[in-house]
Protein backbone atom coordinates (compact mmCIF):
# COMPACT_ATOMS: atom_id res chain seq x y z
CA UNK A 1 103.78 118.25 101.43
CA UNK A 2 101.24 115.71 100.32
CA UNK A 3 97.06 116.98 100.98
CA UNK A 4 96.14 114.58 103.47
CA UNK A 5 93.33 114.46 106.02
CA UNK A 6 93.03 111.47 109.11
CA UNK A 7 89.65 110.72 109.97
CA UNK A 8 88.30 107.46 112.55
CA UNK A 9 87.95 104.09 110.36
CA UNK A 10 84.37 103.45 108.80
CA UNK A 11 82.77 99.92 108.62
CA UNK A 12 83.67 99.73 104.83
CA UNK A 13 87.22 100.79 104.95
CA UNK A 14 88.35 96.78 107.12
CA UNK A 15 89.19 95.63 103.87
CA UNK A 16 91.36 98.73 102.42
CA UNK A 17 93.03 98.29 106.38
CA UNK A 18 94.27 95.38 105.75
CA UNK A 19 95.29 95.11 103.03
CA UNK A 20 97.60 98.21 103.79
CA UNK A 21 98.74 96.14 106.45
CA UNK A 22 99.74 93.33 104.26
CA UNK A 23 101.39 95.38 102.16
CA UNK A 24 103.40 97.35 104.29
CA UNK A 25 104.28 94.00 106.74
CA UNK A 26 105.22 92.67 103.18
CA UNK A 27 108.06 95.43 102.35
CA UNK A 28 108.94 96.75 105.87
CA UNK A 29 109.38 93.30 107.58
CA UNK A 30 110.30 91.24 104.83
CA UNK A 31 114.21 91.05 106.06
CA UNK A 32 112.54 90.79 110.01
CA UNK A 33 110.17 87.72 109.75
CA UNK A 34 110.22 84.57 108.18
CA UNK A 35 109.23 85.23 104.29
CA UNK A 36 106.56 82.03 104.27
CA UNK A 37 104.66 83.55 107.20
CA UNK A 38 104.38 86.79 105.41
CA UNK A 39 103.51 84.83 102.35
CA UNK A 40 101.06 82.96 104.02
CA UNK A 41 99.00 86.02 106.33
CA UNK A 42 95.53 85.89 105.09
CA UNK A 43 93.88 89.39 104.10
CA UNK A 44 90.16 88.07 104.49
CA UNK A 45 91.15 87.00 107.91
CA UNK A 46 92.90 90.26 108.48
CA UNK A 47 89.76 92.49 107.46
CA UNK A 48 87.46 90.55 109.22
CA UNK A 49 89.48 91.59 112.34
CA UNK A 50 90.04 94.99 111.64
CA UNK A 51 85.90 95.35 111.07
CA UNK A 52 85.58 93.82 114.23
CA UNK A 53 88.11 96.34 115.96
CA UNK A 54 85.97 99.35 114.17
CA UNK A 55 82.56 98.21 114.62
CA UNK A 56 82.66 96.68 117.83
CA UNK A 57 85.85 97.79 119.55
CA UNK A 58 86.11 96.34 123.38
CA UNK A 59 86.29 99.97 124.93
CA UNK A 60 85.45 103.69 123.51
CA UNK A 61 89.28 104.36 123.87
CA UNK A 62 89.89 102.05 121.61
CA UNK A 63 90.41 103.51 117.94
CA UNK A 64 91.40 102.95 115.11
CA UNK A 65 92.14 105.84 112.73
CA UNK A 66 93.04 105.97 109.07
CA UNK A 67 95.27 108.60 106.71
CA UNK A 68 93.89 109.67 103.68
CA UNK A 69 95.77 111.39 100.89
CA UNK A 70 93.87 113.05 98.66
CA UNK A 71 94.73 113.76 94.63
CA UNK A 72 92.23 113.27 91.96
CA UNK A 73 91.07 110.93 93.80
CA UNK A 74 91.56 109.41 98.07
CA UNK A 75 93.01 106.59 98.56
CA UNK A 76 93.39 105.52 102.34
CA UNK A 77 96.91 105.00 102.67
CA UNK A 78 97.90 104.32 106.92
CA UNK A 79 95.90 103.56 109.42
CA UNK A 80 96.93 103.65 113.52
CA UNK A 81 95.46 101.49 115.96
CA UNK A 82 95.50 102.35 119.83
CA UNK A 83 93.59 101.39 123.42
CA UNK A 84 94.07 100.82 126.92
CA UNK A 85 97.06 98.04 127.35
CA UNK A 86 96.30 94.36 127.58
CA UNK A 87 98.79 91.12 127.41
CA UNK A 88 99.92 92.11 124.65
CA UNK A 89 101.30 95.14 125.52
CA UNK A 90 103.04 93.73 128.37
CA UNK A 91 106.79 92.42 128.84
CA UNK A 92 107.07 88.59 129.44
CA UNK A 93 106.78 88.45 133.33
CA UNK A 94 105.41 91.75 133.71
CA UNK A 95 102.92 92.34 136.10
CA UNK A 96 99.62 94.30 134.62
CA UNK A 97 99.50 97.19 137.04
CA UNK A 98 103.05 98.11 135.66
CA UNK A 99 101.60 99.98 133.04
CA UNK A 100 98.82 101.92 135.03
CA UNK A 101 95.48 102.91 134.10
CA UNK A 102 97.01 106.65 132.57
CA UNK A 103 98.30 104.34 129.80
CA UNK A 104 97.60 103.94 125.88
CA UNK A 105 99.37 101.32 124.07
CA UNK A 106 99.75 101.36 120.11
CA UNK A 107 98.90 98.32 118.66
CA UNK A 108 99.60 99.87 115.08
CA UNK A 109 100.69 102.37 112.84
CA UNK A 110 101.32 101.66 109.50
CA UNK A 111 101.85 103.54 106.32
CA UNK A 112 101.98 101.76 103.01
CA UNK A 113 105.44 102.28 101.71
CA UNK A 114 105.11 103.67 98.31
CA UNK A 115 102.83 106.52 100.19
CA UNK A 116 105.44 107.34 103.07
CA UNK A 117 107.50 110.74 104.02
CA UNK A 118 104.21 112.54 102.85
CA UNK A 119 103.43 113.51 106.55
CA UNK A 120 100.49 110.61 107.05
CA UNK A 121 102.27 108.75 109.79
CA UNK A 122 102.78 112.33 111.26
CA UNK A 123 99.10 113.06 110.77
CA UNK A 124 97.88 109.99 112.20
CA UNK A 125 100.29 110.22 115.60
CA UNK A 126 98.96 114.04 116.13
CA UNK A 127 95.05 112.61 115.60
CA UNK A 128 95.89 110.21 118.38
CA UNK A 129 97.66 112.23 120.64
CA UNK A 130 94.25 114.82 120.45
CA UNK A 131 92.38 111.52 121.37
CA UNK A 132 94.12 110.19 123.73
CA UNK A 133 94.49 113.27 125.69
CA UNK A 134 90.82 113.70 125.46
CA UNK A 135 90.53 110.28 127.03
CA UNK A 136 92.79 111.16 129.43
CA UNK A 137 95.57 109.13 128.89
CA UNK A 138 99.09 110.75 130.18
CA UNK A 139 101.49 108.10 127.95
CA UNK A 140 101.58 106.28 125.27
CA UNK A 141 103.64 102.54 124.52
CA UNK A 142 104.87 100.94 121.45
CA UNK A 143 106.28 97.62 120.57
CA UNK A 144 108.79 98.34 117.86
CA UNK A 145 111.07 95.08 116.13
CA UNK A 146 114.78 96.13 116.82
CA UNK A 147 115.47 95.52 113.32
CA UNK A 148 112.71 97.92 112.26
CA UNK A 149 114.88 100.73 111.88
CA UNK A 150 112.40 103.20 110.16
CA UNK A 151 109.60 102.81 112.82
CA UNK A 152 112.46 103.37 115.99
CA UNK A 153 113.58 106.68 113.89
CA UNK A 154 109.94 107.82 113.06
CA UNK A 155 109.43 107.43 117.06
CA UNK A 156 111.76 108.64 118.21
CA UNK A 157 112.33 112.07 116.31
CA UNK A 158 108.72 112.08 118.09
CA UNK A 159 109.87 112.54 120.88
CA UNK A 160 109.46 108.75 122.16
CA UNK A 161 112.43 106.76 123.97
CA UNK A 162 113.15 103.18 125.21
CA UNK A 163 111.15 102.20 128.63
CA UNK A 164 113.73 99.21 129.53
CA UNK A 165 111.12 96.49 128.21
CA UNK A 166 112.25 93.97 125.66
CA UNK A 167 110.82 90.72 124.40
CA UNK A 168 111.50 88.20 121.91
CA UNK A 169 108.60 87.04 119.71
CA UNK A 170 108.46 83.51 118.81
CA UNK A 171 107.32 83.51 114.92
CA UNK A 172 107.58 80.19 113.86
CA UNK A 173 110.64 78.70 116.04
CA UNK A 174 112.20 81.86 115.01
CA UNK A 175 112.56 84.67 117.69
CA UNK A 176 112.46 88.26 116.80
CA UNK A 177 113.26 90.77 118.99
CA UNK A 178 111.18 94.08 120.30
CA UNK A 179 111.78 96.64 122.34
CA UNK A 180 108.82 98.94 123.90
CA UNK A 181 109.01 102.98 123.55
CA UNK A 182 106.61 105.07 125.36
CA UNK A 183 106.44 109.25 125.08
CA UNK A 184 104.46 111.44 127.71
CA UNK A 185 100.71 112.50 125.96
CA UNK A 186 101.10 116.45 126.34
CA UNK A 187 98.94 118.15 128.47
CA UNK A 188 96.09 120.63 126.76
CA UNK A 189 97.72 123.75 124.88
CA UNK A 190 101.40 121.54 125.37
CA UNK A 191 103.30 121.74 121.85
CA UNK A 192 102.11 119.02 119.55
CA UNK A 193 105.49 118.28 118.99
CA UNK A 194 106.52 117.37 122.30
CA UNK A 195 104.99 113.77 121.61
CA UNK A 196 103.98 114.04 117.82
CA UNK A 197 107.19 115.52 115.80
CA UNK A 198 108.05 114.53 112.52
C-alpha cells in the first residue's frame, strides 16, 4: 500500500490539476473520444478553470480535493471534484427537482494512470464521502462513459449502481455514451465502505 494523504486543493496546485487531467483523459479515454480533441484540450485553459473552481468555487459544498502520494518526495497524483448538481448533472429532458436538494454530483475523479491501484482514488472517495456527509448530502451521482470500464468497476465495487439515466454526448459529431451511478452517503458512524470500498 502506497503512503498517501488527500488534502482540499490549494491555489497553486490548478496547474498540477490539470495537467493530471490531461494526462489521465489522454490514456483512459484515448479508445472513447475522438484522438484530435484529446490532442487538441488546452492545459492553460484547463488550469485556469480548475483555479477558478478552488479559489472561487460557486458554493462551500463545492470541493475539489487532491491525492498525494508521498516518497522522497509528493507528487499530487488524483484529484476529485464534487457539488450540488447543475445541468450538467442532469439527463437530457430531465427535470431539475429530479435530483433533490440531498444530492452531490461528481464532476471528477481522476487518478493519473501510472500512479493507480495505490489506494488514491480510494482515499479521495472516503475524503468526500466525510464531506459530503458533513454537508449533509444523503447521495451521491456520477456520469461514467459506458466504455470506461475501469471507472464503472472502481464504482461500483464502491458500492455505487446504475440510476436508469443515460445520455449520449455529442463530441465533435461523434456521440459517446454515459450512464449515471449514484450510491447512498452513509449516515455518521455507517461503515465507510458502504459507499467508499475499494
Amino acid at each position: 500500500m502506497a503512503l498517501g494523504y488527500v488534502r482540499p486543493a490549494r491555489p497553486e496546485d490548478a496547474g498540477e490539476i490539470a495537467r493530471i487531467q490531461l494526462a489521465t483523459w489522454r490514456v483512459a479515454y484515448r479508445r472513447i473520444l475522438p484522438r484530435h480533441v484529446l490532442d487538441n484540450l488546452d492545459e492553460e485553459y484547463l488550469a485556469r478553470r480548475w483555479s477558478a473552481a478552488v479559489q472561487e468555487p460557486p458554493s462551500g459544498a463545492h470541493r475539489v480535493l487532491v491525492a498525494v502520494e508521498q516518497a522522497e518526495q509528493s507528487y499530487l497524483v488524483g484529484f476529485a471534484a464534487s457539488g450540488p448538481p447543475d445541468a450538467e448533472s442532469l439527463a437530457p429532458n430531465e427535470p431539475a427537482e429530479t435530483l433533490g436538494s440531498g444530492v452531490v454530483a461528481v464532476t471528477d475523479l481522476l487518478v493519473e494512470p501510472r500512479w493507480g491501484r495505490r489506494g488514491h482514488g480510494s482515499r479521495l472517495l472516503a475524503a468526500s464521502v466525510d464531506l459530503w456527509r458533513s454537508d449533509g448530502f444523503d447521495r451521491a451521482v456520477a456520469w461514467a462513459f459506458d466504455a470506461d470500464a475501469a471507472t464503472r468497476k472502481f464504482l461500483t465495487g464502491a458500492g455505487w449502481e446504475p440510476d436508469g439515466a443515460a445520455r449520449a454526448l455529442d463530441v465533435d459529431d461523434m456521440l459517446v455514451n454515459q450512464l449515471r451511478l449514484h450510491v447512498a452517503v452513509p449516515a455518521e458512524g455507517a461503515s465507510e465502505g458502504d459507499a467508499a470500498a475499494g
